[in-house]
N, C-alpha and C. Protein backbone atom coordinates (compact mmCIF):
# COMPACT_ATOMS: atom_id res chain seq x y z
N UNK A 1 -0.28 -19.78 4.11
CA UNK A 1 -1.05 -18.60 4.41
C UNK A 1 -2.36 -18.58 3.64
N UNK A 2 -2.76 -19.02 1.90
CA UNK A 2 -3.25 -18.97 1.54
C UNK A 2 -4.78 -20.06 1.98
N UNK A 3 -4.37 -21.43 2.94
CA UNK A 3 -4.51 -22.04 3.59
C UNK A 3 -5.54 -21.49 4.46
N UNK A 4 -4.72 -21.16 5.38
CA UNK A 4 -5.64 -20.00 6.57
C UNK A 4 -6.72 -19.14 6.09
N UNK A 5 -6.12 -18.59 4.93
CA UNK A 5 -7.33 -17.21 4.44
C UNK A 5 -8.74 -18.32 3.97
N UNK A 6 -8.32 -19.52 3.46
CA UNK A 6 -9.51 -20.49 2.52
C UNK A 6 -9.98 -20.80 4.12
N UNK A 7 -9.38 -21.06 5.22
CA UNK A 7 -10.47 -21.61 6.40
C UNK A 7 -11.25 -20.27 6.98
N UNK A 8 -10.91 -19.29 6.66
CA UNK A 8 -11.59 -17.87 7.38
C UNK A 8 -12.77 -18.03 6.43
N UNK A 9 -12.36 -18.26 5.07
CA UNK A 9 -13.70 -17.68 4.26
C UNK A 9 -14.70 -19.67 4.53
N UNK A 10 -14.22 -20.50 4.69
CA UNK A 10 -15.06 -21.71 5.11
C UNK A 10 -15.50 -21.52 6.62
N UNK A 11 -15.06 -20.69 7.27
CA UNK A 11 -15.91 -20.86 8.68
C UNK A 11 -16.47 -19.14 8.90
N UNK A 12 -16.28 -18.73 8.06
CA UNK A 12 -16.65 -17.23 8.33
C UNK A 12 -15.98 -16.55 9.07
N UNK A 13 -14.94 -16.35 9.85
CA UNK A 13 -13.90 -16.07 10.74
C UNK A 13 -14.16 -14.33 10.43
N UNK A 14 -13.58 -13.59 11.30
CA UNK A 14 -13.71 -11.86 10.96
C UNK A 14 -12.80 -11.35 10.06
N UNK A 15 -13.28 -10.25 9.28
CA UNK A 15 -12.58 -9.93 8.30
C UNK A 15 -10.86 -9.33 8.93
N UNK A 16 -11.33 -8.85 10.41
CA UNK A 16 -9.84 -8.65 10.59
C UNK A 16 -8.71 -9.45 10.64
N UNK A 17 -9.15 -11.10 10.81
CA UNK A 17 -8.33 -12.19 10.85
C UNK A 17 -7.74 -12.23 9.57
N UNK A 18 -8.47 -11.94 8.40
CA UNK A 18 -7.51 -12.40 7.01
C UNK A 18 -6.66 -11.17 6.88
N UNK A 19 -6.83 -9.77 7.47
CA UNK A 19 -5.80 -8.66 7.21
C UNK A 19 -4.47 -9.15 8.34
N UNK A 20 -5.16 -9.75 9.13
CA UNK A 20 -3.85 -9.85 9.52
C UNK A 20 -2.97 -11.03 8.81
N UNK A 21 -4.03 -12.31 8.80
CA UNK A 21 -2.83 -13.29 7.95
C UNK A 21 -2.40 -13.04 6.31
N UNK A 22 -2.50 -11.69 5.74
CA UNK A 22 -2.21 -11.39 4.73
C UNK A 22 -1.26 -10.55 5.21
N UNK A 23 -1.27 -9.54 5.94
CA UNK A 23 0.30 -9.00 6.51
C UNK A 23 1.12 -9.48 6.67
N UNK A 24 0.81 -10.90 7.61
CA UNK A 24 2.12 -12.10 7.87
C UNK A 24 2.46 -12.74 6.27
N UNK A 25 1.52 -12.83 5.29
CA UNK A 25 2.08 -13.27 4.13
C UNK A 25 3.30 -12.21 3.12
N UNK A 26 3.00 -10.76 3.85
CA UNK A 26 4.01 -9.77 2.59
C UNK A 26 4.86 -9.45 3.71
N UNK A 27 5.26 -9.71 5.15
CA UNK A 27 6.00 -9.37 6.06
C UNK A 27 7.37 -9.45 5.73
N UNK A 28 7.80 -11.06 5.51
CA UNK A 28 9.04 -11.05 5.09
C UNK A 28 9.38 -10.30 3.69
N UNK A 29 9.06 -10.18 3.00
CA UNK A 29 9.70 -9.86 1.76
C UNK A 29 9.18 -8.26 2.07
N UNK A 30 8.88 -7.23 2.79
CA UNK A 30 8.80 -6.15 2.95
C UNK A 30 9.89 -5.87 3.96
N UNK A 31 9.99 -6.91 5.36
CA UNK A 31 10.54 -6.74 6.04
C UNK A 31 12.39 -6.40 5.24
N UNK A 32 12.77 -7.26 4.34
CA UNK A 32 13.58 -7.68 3.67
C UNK A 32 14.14 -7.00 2.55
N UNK A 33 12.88 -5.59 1.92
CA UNK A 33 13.13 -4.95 1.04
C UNK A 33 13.13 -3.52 2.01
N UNK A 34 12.64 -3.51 3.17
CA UNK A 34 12.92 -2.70 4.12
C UNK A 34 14.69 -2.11 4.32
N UNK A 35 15.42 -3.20 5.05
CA UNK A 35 16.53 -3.36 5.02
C UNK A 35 17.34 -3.24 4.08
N UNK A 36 17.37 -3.52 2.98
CA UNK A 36 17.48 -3.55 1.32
C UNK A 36 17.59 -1.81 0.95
N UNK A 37 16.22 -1.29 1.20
CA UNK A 37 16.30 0.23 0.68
C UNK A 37 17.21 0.90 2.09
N UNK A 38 16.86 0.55 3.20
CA UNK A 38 17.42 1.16 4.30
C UNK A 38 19.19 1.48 3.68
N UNK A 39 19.92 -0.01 3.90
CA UNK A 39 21.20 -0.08 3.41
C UNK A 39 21.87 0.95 2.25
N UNK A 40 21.11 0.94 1.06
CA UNK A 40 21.59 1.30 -0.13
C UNK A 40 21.66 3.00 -0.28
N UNK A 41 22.72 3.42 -0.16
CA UNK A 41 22.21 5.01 -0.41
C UNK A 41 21.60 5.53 -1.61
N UNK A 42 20.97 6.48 -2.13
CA UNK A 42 20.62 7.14 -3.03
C UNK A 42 21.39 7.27 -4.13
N UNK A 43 22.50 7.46 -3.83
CA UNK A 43 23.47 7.38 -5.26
C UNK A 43 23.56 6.19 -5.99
N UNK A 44 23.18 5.39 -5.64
CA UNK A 44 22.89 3.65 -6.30
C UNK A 44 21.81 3.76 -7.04
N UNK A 45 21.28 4.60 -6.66
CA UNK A 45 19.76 4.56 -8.20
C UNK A 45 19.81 5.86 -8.97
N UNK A 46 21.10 6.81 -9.63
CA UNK A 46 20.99 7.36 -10.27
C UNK A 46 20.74 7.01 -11.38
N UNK A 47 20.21 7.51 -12.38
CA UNK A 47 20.17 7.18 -13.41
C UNK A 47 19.82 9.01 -14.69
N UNK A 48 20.08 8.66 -15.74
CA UNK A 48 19.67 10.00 -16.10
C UNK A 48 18.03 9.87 -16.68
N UNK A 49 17.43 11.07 -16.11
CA UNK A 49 16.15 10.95 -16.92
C UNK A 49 16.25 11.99 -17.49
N UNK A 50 15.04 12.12 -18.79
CA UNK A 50 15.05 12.62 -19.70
C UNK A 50 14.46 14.41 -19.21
N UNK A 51 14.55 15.55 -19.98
CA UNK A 51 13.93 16.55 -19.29
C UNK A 51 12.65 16.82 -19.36
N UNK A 52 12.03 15.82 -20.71
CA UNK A 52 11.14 15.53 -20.84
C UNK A 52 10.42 14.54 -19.82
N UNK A 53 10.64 13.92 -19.41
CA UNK A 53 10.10 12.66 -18.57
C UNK A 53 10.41 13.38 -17.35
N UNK A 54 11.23 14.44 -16.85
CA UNK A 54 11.00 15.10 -15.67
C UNK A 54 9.76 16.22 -15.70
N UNK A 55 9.96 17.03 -16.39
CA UNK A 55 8.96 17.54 -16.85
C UNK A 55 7.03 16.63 -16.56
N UNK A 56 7.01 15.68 -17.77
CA UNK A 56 5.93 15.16 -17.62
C UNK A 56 5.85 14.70 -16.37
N UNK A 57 6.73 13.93 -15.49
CA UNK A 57 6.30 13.50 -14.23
C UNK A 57 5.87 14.46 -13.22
N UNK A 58 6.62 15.34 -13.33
CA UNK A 58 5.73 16.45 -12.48
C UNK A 58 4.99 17.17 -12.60
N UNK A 59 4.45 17.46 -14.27
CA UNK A 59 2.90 18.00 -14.49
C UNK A 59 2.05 16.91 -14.18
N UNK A 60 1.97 15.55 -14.46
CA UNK A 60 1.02 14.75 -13.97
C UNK A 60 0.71 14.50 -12.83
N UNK A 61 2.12 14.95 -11.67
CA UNK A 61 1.55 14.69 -10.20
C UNK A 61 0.92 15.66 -10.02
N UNK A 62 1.56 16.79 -10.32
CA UNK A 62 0.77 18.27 -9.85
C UNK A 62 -0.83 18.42 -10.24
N UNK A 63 -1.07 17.68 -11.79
CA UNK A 63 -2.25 17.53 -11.90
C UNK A 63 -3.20 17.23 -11.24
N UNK A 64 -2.74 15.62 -11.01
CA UNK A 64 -3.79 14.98 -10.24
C UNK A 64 -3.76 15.54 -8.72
N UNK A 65 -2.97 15.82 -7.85
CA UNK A 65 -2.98 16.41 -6.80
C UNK A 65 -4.14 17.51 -7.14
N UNK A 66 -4.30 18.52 -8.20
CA UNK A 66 -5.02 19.56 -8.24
C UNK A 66 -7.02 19.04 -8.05
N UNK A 67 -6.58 17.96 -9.26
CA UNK A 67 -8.14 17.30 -9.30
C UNK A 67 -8.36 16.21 -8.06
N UNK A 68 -7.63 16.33 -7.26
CA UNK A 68 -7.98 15.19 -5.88
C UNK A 68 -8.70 16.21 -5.25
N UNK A 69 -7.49 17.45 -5.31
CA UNK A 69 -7.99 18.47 -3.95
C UNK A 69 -9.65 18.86 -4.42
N UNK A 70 -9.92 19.04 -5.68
CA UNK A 70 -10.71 19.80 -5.97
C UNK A 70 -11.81 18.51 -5.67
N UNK A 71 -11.86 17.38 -6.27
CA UNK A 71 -12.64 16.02 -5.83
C UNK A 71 -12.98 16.25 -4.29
N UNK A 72 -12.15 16.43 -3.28
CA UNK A 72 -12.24 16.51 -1.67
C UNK A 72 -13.21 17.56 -1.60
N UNK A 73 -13.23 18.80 -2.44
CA UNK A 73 -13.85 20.02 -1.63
C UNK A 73 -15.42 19.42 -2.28
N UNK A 74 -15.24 18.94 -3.16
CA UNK A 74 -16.67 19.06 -3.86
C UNK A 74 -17.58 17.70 -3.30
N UNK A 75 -16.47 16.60 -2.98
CA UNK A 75 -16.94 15.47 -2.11
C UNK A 75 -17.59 16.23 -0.43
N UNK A 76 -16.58 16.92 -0.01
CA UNK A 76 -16.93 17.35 1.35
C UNK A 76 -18.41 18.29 1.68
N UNK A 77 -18.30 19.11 0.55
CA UNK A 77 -19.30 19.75 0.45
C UNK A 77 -20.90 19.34 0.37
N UNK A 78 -20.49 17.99 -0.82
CA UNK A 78 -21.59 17.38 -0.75
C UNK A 78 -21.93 16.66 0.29
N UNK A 79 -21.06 16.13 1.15
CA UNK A 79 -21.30 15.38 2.67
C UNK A 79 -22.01 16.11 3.84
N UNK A 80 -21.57 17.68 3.68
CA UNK A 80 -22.37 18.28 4.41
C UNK A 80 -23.72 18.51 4.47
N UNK A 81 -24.31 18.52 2.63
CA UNK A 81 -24.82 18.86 2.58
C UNK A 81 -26.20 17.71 3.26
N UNK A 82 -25.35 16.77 2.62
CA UNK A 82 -26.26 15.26 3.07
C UNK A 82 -26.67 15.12 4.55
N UNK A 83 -25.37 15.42 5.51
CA UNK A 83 -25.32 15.58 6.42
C UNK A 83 -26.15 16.02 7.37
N UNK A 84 -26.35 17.35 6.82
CA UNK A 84 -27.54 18.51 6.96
C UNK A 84 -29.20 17.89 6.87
N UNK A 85 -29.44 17.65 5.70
CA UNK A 85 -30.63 17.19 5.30
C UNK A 85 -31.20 15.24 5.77
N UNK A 86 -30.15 14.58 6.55
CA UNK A 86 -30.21 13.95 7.31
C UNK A 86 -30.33 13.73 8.61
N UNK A 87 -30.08 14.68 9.16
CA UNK A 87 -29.82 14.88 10.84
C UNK A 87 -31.30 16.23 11.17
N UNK A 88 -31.55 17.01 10.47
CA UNK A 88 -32.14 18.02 10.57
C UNK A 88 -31.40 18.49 11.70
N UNK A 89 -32.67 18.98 12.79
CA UNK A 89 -31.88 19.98 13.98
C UNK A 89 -31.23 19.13 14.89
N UNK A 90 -30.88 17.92 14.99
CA UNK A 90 -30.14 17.45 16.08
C UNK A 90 -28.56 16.91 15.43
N UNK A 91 -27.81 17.29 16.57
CA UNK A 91 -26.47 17.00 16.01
C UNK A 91 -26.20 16.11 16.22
N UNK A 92 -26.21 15.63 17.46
CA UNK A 92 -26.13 14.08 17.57
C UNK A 92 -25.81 12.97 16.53
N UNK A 93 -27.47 13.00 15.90
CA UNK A 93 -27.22 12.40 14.62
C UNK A 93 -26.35 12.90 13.20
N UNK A 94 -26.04 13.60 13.62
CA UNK A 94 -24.92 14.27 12.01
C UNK A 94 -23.78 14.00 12.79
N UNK A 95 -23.09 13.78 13.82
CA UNK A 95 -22.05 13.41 14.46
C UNK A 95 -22.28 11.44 14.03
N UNK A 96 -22.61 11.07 14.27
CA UNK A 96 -22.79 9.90 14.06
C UNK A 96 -22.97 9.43 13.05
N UNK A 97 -23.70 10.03 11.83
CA UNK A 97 -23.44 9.54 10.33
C UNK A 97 -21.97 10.28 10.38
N UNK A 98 -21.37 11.27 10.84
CA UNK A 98 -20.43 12.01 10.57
C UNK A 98 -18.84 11.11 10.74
N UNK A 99 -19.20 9.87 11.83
CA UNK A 99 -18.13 9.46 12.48
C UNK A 99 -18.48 7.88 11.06
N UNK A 100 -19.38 8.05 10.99
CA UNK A 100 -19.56 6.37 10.30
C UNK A 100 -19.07 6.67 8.63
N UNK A 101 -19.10 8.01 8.48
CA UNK A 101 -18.63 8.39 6.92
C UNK A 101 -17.27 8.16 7.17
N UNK A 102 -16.15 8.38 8.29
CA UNK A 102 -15.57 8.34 9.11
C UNK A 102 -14.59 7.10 8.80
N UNK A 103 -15.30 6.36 9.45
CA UNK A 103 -15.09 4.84 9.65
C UNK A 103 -15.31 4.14 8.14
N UNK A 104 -15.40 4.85 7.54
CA UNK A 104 -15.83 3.87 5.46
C UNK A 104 -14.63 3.95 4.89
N UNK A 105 -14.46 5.66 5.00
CA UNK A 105 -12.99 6.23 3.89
C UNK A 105 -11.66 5.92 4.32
N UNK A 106 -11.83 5.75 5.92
CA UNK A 106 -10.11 5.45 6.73
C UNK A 106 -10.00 4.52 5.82
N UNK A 107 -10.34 3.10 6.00
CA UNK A 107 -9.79 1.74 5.56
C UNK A 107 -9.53 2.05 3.85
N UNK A 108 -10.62 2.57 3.51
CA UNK A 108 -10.27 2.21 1.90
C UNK A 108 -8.46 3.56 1.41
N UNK A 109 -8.80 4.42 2.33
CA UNK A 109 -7.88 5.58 2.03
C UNK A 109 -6.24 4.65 2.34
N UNK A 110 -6.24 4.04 3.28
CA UNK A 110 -5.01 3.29 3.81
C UNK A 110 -4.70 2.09 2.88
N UNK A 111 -5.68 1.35 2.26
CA UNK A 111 -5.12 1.04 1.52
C UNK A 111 -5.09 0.78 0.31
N UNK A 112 -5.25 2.23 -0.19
CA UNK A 112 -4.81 2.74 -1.22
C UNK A 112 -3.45 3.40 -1.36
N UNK A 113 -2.85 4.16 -0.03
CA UNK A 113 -1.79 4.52 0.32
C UNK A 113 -0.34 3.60 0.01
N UNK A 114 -1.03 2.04 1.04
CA UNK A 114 -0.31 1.08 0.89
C UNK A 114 0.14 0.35 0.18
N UNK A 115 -0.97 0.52 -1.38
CA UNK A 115 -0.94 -0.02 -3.10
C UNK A 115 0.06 0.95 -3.11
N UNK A 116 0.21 2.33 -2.95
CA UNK A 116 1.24 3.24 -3.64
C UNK A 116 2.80 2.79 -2.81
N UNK A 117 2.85 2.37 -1.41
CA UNK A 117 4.03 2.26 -0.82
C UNK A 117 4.46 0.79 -1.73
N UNK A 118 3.64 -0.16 -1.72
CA UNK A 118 3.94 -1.96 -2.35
C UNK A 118 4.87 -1.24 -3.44
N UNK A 119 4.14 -0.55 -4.65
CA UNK A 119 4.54 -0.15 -5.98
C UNK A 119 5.54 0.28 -6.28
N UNK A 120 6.13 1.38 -5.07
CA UNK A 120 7.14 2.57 -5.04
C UNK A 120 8.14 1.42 -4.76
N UNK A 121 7.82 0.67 -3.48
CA UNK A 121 9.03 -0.20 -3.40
C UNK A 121 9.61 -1.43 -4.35
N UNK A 122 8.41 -1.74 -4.99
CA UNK A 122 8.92 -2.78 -6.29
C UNK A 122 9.32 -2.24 -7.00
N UNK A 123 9.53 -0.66 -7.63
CA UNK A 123 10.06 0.17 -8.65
C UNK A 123 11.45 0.29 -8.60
N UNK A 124 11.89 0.34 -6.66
CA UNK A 124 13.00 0.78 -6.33
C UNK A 124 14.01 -0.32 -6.04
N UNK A 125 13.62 -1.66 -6.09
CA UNK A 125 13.92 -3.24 -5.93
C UNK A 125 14.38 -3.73 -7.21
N UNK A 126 13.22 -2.96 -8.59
CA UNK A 126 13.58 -3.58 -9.53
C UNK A 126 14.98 -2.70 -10.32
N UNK A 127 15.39 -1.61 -9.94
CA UNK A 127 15.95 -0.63 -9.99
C UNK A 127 17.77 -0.99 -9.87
N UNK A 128 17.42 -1.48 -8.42
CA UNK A 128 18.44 -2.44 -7.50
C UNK A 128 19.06 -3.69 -8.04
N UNK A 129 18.11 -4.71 -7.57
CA UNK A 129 18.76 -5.86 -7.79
C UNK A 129 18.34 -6.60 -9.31
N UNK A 130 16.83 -5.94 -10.17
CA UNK A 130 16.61 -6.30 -11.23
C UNK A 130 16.00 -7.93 -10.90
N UNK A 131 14.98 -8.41 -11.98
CA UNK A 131 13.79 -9.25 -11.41
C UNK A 131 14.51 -10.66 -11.69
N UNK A 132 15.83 -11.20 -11.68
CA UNK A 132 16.02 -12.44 -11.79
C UNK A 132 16.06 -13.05 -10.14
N UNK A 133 15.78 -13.86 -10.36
CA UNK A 133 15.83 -15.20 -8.95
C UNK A 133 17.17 -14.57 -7.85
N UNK A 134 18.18 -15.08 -8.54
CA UNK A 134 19.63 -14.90 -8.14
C UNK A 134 20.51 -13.83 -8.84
N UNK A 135 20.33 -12.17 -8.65
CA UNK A 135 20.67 -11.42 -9.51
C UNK A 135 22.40 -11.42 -9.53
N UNK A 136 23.03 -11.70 -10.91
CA UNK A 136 24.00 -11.89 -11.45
C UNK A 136 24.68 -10.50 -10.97
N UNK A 137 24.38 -9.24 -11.07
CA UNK A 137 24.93 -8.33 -10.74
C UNK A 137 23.58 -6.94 -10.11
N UNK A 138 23.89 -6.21 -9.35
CA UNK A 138 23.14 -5.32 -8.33
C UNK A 138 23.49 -4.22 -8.03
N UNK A 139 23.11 -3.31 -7.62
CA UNK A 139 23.50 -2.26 -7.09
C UNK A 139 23.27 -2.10 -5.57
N UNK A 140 22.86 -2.71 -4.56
CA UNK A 140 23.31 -3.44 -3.41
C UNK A 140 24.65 -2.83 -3.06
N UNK A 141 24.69 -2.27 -2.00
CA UNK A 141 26.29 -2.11 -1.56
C UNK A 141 26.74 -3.40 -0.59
N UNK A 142 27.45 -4.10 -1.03
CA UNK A 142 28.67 -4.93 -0.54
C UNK A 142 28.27 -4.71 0.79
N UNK A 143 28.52 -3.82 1.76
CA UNK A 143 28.86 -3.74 2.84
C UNK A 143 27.73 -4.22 3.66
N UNK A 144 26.42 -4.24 2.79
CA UNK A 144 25.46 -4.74 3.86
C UNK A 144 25.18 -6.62 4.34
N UNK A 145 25.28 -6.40 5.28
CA UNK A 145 25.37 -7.77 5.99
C UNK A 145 26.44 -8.40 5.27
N UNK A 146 27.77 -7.76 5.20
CA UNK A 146 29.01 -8.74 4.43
C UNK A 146 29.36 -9.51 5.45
N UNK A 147 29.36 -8.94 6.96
CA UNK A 147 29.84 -10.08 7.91
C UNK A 147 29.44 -11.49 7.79
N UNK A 148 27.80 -12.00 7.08
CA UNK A 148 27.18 -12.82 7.76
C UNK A 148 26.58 -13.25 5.79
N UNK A 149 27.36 -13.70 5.34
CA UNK A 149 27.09 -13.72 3.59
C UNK A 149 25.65 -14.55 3.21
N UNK A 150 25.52 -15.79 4.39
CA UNK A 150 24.16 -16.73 3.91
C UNK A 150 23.21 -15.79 4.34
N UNK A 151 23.13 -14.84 5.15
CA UNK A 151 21.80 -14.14 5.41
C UNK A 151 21.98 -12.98 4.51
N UNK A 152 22.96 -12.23 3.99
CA UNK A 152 22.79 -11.35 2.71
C UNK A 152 22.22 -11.93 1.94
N UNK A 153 22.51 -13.20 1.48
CA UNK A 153 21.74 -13.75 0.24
C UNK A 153 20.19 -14.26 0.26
N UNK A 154 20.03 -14.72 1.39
CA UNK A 154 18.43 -14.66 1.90
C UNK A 154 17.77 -13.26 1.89
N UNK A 155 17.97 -12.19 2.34
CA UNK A 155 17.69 -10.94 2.65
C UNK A 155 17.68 -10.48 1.37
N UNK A 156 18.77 -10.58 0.32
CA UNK A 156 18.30 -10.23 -0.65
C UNK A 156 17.37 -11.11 -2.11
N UNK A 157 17.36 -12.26 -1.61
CA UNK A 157 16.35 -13.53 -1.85
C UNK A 157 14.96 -12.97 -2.11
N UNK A 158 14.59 -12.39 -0.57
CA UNK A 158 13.60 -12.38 0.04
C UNK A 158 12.97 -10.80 -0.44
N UNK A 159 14.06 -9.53 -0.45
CA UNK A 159 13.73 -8.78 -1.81
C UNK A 159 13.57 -8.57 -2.81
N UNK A 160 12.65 -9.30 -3.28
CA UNK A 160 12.50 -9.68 -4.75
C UNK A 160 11.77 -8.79 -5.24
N UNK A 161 11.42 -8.43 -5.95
CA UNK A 161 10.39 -6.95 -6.76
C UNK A 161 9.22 -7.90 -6.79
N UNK A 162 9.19 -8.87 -7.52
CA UNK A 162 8.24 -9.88 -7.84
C UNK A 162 7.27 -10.58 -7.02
N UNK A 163 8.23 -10.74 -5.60
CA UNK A 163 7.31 -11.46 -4.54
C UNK A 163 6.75 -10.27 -3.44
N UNK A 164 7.33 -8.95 -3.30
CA UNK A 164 6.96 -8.65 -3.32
C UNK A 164 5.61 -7.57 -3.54
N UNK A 165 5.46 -7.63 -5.23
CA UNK A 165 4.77 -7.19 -5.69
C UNK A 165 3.34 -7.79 -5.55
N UNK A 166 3.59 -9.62 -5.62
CA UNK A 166 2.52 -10.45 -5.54
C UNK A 166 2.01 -10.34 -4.31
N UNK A 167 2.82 -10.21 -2.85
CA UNK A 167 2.28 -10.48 -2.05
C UNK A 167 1.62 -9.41 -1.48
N UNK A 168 2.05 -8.01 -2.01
CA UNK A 168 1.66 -6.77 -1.45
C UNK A 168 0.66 -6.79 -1.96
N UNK A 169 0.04 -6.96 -3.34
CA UNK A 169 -1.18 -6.60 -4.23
C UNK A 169 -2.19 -7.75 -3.60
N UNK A 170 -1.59 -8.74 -3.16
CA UNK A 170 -2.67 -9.84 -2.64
C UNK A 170 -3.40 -8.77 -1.06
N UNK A 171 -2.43 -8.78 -0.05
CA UNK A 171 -3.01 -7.52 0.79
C UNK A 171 -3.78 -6.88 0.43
N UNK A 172 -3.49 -6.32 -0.56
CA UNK A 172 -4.03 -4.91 -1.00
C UNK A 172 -5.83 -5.52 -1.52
N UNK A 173 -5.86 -6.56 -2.07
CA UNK A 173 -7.15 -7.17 -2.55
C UNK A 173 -8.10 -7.50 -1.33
N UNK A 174 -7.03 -8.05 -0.40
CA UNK A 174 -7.59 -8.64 0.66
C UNK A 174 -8.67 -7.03 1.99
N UNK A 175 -7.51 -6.51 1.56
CA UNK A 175 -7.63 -4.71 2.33
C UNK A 175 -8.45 -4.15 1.55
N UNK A 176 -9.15 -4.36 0.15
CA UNK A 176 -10.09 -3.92 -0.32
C UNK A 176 -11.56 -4.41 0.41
N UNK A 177 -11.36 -5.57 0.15
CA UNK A 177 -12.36 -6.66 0.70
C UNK A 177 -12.30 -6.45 2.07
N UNK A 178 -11.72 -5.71 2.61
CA UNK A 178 -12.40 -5.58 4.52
C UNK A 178 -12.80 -4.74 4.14
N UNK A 179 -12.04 -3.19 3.44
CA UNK A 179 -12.74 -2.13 3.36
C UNK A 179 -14.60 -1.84 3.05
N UNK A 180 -14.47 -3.00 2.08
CA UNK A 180 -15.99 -2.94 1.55
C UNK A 180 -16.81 -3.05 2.01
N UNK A 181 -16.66 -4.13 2.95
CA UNK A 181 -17.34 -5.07 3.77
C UNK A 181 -17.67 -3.91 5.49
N UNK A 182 -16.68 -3.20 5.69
CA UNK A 182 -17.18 -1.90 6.66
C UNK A 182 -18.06 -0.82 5.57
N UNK A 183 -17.52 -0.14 4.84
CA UNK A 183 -18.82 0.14 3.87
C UNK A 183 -20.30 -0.40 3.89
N UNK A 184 -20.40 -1.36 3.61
CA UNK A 184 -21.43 -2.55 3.61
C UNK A 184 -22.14 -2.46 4.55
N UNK A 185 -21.19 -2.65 5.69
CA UNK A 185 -21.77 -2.53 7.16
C UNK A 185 -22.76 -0.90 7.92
N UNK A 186 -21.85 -0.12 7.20
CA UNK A 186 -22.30 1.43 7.56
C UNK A 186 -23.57 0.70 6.54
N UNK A 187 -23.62 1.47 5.59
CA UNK A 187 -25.15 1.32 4.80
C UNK A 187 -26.24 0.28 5.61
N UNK A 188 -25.90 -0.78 5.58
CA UNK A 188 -27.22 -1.42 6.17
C UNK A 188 -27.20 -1.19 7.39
């Protein structure tokens, strides 16, 4: 895969070609930790946390949720304002910078989303089966794919916290680098 991405960037190929052969590179081991979280119920990752560490985790989300929202109004505001003083009296053109501001934030917003889904699921992998090769012991319920034992052990092979972590964050670099590059494109 890494292969393919080195001939896109030697022949110039479109940036959508390397998002996709970087999807096919974190497919299996998502596909794999897919199935993995699907299988396992919730009671397999209890653990006790502290009331402190509950506590802090949810003043820090609530936080930053507060300073995003407030970032959005004060971002939006300023877009209008730009908006405004760009287009003067025709809308047309404020629809059209409007759709191209549009077209910048989707890509980078998605995957940033997708850094948080990679993360959540390597947290909940390492949780599970814990980061050795061939984990000695798991929290995995037995019952999944017991009929068919060489593909349990691939499947859970192939959920690795590790490979998936590498291969999701490689995406995620790669999904920066289109993002920019439409950025790039709006401006000039």
């Amino acid at each position: 895969m890494v292969l393919l991405l080195a001939v896109c960037n030697i022949f110039d190929l479109p940036h959508g070609l390397r998002m996709v052969i970087s999807a096919a590179l974190v497919l299996p081991s998502l596909l794999a930790t897919l199935l993995v979280l699907s299988q396992t119920p919730r009671t397999h990752l209890e653990y006790e946390e502290s009331i402190l560490g509950h506590f802090a985790s949810r003043f820090v989300g609530l936080m930053s949720a507060v300073v995003l929202w407030m970032g959005s109004v004060v971002v939006g505001a300023a877009v209008a304002v730009q908006l405004t003083a760009d287009a003067g009296p025709d809308p047309d053109v404020a629809w059209d910078e409007a759709a191209g501001i549009f077209a910048t934030i989707v890509p980078t917003v998605i995957v940033i989303l997708w850094a948080a889904l990679v993360l959540r699921c390597v947290s909940y992998l390492a949780r599970l089966r814990g980061w050795a090769a061939v984990p000695s012991s798991h929290r995995i319920p037995d019952r999944m794919l017991a009929e068919v034992p060489r593909t349990r052990r691939v499947v859970i092979g192939l959920a690795h916290p590790g490979l998936l972590l590498v291969s999701g964050l490689f995406t995620v670099v790669v999904g920066f680098g289109y993002a920019g590059r439409i950025a790039l494109d709006f401006i000039s």
